[in-house]
C-alpha atoms as a PDB file:
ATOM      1  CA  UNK A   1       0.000   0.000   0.000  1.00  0.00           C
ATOM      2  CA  UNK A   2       1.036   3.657  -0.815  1.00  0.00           C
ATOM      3  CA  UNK A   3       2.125   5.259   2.135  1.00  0.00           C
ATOM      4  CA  UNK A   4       0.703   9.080   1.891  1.00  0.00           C
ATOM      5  CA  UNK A   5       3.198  11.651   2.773  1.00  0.00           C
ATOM      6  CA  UNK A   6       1.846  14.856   5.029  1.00  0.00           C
ATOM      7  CA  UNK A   7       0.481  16.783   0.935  1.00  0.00           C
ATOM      8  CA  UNK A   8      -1.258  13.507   0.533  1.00  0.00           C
ATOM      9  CA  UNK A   9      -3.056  13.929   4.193  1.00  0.00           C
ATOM     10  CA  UNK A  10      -3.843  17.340   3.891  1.00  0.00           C
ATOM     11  CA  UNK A  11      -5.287  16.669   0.955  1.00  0.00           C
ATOM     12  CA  UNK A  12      -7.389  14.244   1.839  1.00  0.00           C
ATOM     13  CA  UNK A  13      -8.620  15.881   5.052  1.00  0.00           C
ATOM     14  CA  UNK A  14      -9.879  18.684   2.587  1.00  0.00           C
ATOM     15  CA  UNK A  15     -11.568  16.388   0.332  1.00  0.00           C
ATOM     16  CA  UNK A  16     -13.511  14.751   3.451  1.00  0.00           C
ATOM     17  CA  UNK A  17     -14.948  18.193   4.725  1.00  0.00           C
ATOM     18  CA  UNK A  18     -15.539  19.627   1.237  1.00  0.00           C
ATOM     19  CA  UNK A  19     -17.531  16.059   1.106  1.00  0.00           C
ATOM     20  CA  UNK A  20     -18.950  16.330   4.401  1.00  0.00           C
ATOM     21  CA  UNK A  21     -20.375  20.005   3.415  1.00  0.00           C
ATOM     22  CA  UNK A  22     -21.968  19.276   0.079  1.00  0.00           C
ATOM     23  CA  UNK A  23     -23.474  16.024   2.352  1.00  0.00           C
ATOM     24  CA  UNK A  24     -24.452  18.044   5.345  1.00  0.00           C
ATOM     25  CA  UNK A  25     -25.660  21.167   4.057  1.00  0.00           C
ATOM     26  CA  UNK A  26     -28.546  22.335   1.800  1.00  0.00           C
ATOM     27  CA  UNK A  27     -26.838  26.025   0.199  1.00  0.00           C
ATOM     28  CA  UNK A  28     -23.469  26.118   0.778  1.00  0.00           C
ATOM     29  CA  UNK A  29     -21.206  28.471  -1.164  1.00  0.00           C
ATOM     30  CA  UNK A  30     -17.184  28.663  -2.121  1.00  0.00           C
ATOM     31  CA  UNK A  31     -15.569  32.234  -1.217  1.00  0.00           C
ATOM     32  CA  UNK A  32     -13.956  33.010  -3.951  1.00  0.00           C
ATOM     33  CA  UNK A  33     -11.409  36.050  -4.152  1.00  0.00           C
ATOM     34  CA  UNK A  34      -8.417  34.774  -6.800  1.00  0.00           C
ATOM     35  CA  UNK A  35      -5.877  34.469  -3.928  1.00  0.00           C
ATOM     36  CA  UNK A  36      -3.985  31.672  -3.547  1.00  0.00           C
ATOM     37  CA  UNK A  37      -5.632  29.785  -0.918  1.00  0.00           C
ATOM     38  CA  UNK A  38      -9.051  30.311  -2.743  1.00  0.00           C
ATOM     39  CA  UNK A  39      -7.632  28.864  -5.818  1.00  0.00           C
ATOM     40  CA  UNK A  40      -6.081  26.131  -3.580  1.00  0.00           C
ATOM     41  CA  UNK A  41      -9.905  25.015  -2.305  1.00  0.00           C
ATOM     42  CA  UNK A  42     -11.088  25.470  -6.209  1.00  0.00           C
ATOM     43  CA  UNK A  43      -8.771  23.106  -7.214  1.00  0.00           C
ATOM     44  CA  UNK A  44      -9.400  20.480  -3.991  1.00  0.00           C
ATOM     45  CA  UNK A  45     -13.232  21.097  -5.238  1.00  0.00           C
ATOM     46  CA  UNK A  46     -12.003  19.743  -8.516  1.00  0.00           C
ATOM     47  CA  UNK A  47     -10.811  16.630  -6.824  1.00  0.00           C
ATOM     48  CA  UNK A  48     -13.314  16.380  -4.482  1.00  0.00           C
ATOM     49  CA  UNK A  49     -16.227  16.268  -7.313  1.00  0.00           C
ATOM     50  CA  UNK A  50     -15.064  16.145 -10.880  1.00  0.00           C
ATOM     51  CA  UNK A  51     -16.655  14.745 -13.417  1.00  0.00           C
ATOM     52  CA  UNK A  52     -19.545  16.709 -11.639  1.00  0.00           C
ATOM     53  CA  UNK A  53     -20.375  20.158 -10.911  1.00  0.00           C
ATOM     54  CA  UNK A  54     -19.772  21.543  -8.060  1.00  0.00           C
ATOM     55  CA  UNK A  55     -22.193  21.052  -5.079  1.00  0.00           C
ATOM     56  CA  UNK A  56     -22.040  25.269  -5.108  1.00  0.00           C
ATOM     57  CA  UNK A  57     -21.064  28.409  -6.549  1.00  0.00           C
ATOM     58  CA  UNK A  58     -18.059  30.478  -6.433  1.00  0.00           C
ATOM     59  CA  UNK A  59     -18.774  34.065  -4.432  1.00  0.00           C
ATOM     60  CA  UNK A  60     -16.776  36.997  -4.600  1.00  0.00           C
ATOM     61  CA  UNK A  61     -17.552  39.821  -1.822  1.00  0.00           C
ATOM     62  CA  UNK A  62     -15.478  42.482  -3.869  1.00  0.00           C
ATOM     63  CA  UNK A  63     -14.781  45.669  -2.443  1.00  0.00           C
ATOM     64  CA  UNK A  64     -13.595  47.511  -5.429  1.00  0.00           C
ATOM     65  CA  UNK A  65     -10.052  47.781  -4.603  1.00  0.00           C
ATOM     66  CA  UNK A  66      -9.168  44.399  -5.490  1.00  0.00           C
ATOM     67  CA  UNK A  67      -5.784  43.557  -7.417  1.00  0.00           C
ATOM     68  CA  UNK A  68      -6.808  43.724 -10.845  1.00  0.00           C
ATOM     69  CA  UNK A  69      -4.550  40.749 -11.413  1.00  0.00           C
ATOM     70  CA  UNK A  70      -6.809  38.470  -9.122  1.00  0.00           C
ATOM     71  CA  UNK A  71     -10.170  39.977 -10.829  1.00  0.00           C
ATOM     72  CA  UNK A  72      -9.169  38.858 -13.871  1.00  0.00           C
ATOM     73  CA  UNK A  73      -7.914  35.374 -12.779  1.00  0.00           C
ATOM     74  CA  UNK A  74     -11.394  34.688 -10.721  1.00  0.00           C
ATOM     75  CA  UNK A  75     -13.018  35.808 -13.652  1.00  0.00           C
ATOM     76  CA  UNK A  76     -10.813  33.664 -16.077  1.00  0.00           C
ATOM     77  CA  UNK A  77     -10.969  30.571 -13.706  1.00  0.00           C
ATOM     78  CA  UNK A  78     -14.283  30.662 -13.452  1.00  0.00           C
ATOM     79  CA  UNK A  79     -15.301  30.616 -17.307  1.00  0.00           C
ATOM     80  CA  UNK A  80     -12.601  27.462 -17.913  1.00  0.00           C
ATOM     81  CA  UNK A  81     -14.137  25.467 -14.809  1.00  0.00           C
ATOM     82  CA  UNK A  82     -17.935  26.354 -16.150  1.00  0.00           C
ATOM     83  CA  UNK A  83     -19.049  26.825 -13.184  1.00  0.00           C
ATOM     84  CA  UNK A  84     -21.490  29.969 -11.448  1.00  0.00           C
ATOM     85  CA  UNK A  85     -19.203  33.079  -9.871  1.00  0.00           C
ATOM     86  CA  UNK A  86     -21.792  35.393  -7.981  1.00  0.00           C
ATOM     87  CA  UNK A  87     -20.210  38.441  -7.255  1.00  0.00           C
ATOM     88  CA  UNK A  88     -21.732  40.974  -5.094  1.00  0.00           C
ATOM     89  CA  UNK A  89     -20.108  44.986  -4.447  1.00  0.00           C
ATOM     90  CA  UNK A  90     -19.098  46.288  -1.133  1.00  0.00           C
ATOM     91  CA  UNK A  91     -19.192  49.575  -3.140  1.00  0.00           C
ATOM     92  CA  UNK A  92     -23.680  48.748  -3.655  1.00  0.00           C
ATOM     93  CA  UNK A  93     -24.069  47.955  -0.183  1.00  0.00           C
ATOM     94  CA  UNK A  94     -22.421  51.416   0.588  1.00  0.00           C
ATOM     95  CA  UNK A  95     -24.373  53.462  -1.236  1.00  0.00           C
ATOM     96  CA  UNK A  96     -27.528  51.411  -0.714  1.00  0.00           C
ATOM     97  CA  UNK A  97     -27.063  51.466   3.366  1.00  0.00           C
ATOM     98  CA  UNK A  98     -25.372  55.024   3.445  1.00  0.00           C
ATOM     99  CA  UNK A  99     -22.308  53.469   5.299  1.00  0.00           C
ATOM    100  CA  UNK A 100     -19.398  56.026   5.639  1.00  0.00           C
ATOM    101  CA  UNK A 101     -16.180  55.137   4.032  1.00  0.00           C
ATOM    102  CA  UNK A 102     -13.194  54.727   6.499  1.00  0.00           C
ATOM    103  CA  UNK A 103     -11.059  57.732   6.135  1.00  0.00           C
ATOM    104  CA  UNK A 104      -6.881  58.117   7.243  1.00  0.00           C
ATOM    105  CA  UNK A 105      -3.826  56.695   5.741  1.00  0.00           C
ATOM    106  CA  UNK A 106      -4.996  52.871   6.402  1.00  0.00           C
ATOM    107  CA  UNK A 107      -8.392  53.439   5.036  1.00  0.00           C
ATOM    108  CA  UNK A 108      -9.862  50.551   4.119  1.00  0.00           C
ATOM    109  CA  UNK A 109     -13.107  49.029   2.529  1.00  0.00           C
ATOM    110  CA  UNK A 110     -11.928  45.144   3.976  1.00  0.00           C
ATOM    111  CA  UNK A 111     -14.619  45.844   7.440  1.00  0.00           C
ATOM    112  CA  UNK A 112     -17.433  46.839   5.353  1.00  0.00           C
ATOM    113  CA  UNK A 113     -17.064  43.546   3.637  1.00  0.00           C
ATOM    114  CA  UNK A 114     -18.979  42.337   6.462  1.00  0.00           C
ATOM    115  CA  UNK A 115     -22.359  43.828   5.720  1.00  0.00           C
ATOM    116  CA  UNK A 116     -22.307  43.097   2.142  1.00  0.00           C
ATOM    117  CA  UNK A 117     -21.119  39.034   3.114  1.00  0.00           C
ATOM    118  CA  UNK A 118     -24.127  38.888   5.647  1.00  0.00           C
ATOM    119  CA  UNK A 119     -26.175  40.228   2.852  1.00  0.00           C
ATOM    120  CA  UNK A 120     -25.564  37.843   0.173  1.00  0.00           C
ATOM    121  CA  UNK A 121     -25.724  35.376   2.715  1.00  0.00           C
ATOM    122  CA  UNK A 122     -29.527  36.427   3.769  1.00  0.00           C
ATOM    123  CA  UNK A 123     -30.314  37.115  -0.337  1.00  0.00           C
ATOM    124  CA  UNK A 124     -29.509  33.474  -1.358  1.00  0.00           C
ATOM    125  CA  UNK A 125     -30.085  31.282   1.415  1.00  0.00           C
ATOM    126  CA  UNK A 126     -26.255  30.291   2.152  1.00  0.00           C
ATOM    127  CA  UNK A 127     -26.409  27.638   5.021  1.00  0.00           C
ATOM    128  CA  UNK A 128     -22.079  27.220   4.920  1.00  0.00           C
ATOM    129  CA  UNK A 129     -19.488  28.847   3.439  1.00  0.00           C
ATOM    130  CA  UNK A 130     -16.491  27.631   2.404  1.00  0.00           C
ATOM    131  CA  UNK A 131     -13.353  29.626   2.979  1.00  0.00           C
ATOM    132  CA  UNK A 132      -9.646  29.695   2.981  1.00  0.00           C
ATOM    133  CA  UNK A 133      -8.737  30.776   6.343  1.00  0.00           C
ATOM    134  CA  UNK A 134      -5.445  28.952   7.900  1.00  0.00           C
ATOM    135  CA  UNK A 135      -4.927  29.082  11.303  1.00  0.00           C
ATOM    136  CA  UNK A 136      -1.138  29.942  10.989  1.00  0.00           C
ATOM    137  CA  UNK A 137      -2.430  33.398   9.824  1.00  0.00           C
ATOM    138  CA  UNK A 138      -3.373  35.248  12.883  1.00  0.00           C
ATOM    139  CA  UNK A 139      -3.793  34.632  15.854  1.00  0.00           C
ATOM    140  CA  UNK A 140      -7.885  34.999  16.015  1.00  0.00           C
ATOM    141  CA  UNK A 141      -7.788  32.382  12.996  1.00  0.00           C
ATOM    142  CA  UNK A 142      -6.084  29.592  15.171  1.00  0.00           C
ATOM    143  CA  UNK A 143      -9.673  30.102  17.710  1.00  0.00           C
ATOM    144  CA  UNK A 144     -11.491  28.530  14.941  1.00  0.00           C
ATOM    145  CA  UNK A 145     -13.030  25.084  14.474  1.00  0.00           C
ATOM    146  CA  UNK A 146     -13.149  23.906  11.016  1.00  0.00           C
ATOM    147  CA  UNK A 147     -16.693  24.157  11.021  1.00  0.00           C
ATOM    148  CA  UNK A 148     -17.147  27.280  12.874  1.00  0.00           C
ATOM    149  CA  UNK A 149     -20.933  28.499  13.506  1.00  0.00           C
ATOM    150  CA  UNK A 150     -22.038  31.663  12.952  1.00  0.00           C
ATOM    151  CA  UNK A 151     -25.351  32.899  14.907  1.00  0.00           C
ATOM    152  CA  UNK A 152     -28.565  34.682  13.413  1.00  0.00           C
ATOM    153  CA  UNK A 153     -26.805  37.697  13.386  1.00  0.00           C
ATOM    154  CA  UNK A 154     -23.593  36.418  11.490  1.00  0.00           C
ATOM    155  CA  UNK A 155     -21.366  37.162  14.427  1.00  0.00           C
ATOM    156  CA  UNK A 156     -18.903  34.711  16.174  1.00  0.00           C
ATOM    157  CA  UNK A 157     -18.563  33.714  19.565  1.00  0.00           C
ATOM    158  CA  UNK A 158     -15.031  31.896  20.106  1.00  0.00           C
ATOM    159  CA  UNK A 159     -16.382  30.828  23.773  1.00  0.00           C
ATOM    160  CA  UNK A 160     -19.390  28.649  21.584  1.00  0.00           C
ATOM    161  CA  UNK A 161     -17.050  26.484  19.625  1.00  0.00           C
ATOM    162  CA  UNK A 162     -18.112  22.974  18.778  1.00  0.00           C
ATOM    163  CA  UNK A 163     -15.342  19.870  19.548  1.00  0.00           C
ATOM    164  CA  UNK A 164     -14.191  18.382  16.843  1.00  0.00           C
ATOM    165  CA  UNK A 165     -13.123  14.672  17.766  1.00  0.00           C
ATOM    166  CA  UNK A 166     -11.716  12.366  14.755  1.00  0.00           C
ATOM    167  CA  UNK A 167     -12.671  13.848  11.655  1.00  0.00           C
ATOM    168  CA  UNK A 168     -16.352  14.444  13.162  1.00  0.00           C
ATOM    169  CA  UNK A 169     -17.791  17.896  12.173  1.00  0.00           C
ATOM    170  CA  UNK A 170     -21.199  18.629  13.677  1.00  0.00           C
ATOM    171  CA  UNK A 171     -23.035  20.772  10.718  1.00  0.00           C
ATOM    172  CA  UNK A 172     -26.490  20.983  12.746  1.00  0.00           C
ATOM    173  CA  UNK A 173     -27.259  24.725  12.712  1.00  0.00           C
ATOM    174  CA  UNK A 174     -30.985  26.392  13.860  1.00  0.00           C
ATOM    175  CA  UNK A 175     -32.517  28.204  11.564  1.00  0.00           C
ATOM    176  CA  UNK A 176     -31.185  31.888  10.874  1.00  0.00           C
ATOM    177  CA  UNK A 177     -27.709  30.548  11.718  1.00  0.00           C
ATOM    178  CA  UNK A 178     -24.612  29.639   9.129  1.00  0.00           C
ATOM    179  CA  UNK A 179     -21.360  27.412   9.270  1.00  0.00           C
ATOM    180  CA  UNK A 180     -17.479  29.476   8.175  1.00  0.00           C
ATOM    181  CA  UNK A 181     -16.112  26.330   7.006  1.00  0.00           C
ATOM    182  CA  UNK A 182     -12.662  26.377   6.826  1.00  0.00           C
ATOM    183  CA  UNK A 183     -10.957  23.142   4.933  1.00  0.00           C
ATOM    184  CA  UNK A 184      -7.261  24.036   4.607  1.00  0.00           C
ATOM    185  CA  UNK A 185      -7.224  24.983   8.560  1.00  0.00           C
ATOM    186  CA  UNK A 186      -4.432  22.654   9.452  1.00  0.00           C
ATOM    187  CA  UNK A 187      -2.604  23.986   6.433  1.00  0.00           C
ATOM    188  CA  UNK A 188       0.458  26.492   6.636  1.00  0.00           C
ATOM    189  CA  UNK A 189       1.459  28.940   4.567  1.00  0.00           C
ATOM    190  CA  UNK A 190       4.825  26.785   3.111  1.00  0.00           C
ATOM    191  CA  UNK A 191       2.055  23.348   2.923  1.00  0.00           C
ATOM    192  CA  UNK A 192       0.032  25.820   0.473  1.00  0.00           C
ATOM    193  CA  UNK A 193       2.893  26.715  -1.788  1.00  0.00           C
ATOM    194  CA  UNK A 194       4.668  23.098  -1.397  1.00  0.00           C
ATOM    195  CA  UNK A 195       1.071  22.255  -2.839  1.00  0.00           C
ATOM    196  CA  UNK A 196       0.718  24.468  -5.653  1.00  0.00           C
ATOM    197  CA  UNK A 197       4.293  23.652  -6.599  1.00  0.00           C
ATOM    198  CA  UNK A 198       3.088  19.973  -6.220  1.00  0.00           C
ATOM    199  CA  UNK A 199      -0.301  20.626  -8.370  1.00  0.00           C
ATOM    200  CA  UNK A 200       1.143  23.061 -10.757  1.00  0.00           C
ATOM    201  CA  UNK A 201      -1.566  25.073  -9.865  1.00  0.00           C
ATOM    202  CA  UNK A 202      -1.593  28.663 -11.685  1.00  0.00           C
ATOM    203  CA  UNK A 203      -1.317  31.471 -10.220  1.00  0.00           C
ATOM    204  CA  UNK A 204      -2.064  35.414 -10.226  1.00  0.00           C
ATOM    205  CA  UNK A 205       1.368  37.007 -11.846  1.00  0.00           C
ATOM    206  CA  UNK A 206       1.383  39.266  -8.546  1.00  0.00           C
ATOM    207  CA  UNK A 207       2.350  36.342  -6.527  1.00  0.00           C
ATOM    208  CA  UNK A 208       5.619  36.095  -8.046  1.00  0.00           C
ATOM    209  CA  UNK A 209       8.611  38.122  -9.149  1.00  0.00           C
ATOM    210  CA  UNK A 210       7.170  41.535 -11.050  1.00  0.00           C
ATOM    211  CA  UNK A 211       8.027  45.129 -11.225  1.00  0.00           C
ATOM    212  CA  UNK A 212       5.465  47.927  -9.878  1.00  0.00           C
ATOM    213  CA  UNK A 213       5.534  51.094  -8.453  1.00  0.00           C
ATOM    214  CA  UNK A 214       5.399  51.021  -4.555  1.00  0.00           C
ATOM    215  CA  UNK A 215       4.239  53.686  -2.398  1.00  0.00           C
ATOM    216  CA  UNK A 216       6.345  53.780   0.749  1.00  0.00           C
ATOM    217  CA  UNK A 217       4.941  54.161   3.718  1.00  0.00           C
ATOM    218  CA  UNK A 218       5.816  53.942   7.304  1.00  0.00           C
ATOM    219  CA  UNK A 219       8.608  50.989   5.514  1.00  0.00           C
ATOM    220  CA  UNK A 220       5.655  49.113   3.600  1.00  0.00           C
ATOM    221  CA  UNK A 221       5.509  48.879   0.273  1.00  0.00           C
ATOM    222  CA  UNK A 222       2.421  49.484  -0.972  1.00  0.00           C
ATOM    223  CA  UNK A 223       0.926  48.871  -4.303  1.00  0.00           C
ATOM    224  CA  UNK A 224       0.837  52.345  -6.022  1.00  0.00           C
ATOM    225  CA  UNK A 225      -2.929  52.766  -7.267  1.00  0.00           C
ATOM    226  CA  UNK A 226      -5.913  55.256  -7.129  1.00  0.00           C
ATOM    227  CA  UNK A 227      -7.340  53.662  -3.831  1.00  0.00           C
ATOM    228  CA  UNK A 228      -4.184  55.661  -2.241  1.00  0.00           C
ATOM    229  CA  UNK A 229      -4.323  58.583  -0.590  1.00  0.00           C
ATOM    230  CA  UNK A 230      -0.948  59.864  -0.464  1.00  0.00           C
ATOM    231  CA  UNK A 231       0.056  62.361   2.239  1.00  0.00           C
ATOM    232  CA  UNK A 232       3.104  64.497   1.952  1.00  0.00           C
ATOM    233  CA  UNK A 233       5.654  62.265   3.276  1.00  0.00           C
ATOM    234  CA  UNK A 234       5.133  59.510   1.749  1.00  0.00           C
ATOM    235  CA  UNK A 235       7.172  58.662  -1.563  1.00  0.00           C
ATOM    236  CA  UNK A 236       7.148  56.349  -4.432  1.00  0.00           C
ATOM    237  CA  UNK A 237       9.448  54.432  -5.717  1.00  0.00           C
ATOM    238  CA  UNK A 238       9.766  51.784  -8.372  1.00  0.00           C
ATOM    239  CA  UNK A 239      10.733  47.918  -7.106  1.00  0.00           C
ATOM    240  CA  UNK A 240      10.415  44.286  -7.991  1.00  0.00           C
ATOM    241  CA  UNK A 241       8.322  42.772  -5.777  1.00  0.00           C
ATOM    242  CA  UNK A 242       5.690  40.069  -4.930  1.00  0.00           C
ATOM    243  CA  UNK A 243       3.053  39.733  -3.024  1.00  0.00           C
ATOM    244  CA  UNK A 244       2.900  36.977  -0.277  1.00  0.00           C
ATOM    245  CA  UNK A 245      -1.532  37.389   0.029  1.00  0.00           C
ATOM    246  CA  UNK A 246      -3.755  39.579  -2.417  1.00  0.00           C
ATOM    247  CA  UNK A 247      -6.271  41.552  -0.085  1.00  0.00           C
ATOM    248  CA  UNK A 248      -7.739  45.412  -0.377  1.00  0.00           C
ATOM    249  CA  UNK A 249      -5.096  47.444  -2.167  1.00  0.00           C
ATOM    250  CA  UNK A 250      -5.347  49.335   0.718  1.00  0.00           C
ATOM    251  CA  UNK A 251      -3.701  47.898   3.550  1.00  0.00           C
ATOM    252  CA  UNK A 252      -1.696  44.804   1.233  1.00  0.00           C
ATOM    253  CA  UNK A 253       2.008  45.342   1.201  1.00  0.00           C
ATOM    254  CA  UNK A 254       4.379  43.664  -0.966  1.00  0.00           C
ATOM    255  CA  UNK A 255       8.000  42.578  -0.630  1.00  0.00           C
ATOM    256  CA  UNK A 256      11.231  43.095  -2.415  1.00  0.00           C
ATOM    257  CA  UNK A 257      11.526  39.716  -4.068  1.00  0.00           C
ATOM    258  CA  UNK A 258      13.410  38.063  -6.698  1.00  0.00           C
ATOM    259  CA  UNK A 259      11.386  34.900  -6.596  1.00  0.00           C
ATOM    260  CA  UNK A 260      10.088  34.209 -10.310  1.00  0.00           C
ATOM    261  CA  UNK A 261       8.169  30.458  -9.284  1.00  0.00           C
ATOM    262  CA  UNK A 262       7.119  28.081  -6.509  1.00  0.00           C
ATOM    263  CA  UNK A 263      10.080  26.862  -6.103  1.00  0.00           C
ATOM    264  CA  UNK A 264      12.083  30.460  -5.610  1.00  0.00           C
ATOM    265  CA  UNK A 265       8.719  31.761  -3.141  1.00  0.00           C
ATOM    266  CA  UNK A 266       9.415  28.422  -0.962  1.00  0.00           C
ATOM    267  CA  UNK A 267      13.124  28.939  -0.529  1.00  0.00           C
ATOM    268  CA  UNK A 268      12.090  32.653   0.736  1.00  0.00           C
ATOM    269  CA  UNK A 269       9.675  31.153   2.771  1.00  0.00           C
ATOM    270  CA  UNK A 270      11.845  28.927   4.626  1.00  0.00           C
ATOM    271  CA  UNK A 271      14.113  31.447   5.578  1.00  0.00           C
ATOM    272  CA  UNK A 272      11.048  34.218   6.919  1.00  0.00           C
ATOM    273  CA  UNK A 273      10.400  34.358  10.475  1.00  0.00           C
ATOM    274  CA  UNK A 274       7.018  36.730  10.118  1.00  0.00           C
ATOM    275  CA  UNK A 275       3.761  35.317   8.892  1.00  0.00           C
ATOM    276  CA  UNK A 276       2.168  36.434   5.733  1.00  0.00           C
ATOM    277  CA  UNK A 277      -0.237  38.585   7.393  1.00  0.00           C
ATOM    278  CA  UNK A 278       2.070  39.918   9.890  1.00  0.00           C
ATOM    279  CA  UNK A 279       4.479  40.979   7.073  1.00  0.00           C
ATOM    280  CA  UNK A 280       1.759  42.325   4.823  1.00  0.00           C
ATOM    281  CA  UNK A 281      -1.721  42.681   6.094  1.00  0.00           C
ATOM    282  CA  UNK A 282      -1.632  46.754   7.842  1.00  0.00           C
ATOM    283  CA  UNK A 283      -5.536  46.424   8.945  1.00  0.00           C
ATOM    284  CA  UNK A 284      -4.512  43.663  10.987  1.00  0.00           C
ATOM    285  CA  UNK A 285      -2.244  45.842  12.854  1.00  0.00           C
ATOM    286  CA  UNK A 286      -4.708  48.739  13.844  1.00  0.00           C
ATOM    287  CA  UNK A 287      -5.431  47.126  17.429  1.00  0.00           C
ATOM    288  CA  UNK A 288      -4.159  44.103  19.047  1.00  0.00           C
ATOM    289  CA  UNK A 289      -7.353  42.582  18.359  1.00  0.00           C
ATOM    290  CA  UNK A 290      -8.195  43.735  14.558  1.00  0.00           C
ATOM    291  CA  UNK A 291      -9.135  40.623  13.122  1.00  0.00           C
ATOM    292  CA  UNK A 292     -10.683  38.801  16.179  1.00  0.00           C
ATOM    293  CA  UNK A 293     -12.931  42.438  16.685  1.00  0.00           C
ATOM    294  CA  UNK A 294     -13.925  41.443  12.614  1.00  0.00           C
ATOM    295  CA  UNK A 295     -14.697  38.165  12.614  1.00  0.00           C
ATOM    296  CA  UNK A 296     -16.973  38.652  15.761  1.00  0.00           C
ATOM    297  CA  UNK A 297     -19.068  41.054  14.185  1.00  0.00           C
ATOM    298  CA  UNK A 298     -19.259  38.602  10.755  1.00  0.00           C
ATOM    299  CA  UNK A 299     -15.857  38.856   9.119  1.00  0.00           C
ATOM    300  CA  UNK A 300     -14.612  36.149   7.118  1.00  0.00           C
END
């Protein structure tokens, strides 16, 4: 018998819950943004269910300040798989609800992704959905169960978790309430990109090797667009960069890299000592408990 080494067990423990959701739930949905870990889960949903459809449809909450790189992958992806993208605009929920637009040098739309997620949720009936969350991300990701409930109000409690005891994920929600559903949990960042290099799984060309103009600020390097607002001090400069995750242009940073494949982004990775979301991610620096404060209130 084959003996499966740790890809080959990840693997297969996201095939079983992708399984166990299409078996345990009546709506479920994929969140879909065109970053790497999405694309990951699309292409464990291929394994999990080709020759078939899948058991539900790709949804993109986009805020509008989205890497046009990963728009145009999704969208791309997508059409080759045949297979339904909904994608619904943090910029119509804003104008329809008269929020107010975060203002400052961090100012971004990534918290009012909430309202318009809990929206689509309510609109089509979503009973789980599956995301790409890891729990070597932050440190309000590693409070998660892999099937993590969300109440009638779409908020998270981290003192309500369910046990999860061999494999066993209890899907039995009341009615009003959701499931986060989280299959590549026990994954790292490195297990991703060993994985893609694995796969060959293609990628947006901001993940590797590229050269962009950067807008420096407070020694990040952000990605020099519109969705800036540039204050006096701040400078830009030209660089060749990647980008280790592909959030709101906003608050994503990139670094200076030279890495032009898997291969060169795991050999960088093995010699980082700061997490991708520590390194990159500035809205998850605004308060010790940024992400945590998010996901209570119905954040990814």
């Amino acid at each position: 018998m084959r003996h499966l080494n740790y890809l080959d067990q990840l693997e297969a423990e996201a095939i079983h819950i992708m399984r166990e959701v299409a078996g345990q739930f009546e709506k479920p949905a994929l969140l879909f943004s065109g970053g790497k870990d999405s694309i990951t889960l699309v292409h464990l949903a291929e394994k999990a269910f080709r020759p078939g459809k899948f058991p539900f449809p790709l949804v993109h909450i986009d805020t509008g300040h989205n890497f046009p790189e990963a728009v145009r992958f999704r969208n791309e992806l997508a059409n080759r798989l045949d297979e339904t993208l909904i994608v619904r605009y943090v910029e119509d929920t804003i104008r329809r609800r008269s929020l107010s637009e975060p203002k400052g040098r961090y100012a971004s739309r990534n918290a009012l992704q909430t309202f318009t997620l809990l929206e689509t949720i309510e609109e089509l009936g979503f009973d789980a959905c599956i995301g790409g969350a890891r729990r070597d991300e932050e440190k309000a990701r590693a409070k998660e169960r892999i099937f993590s409930v969300r109440d009638e109000f779409g908020q998270w409690d981290p003192k309500r978790q369910r046990p999860e005891l061999w494999n066993i994920y209890n899907g039995h929600i009341h009615k009003g309430e959701n499931v986060r559903v989280f299959p590549i949990s026990n994954w790292t960042e490195l297990d991703v990109w060993n994985y893609i290099k694995r796969e060959k799984i293609n990628l947006p060309e901001i993940y590797y090797t590229h050269e962009r103009d950067c807008l420096v600020r407070d020694g990040k390097l952000m990605a020099w667009s519109g969705h800036l607002q540039p204050e006096p001090e701040d400078v830009v400069v030209r660089k060749q960069v990647r980008f280790r995750t592909v959030g709101d242009m906003t608050c994503t940073a990139a670094i200076e890299s030279a890495a032009s494949d898997a291969a060169g982004v795991i050999a960088e990775l093995l010699e980082s000592k700061i997490s991708e979301r520590g390194a990159t991610r500035i809205d998850d620096k605004l308060s010790e408990t940024a992400m945590e404060d998010r996901k209570k209130g119905g954040y990814f």
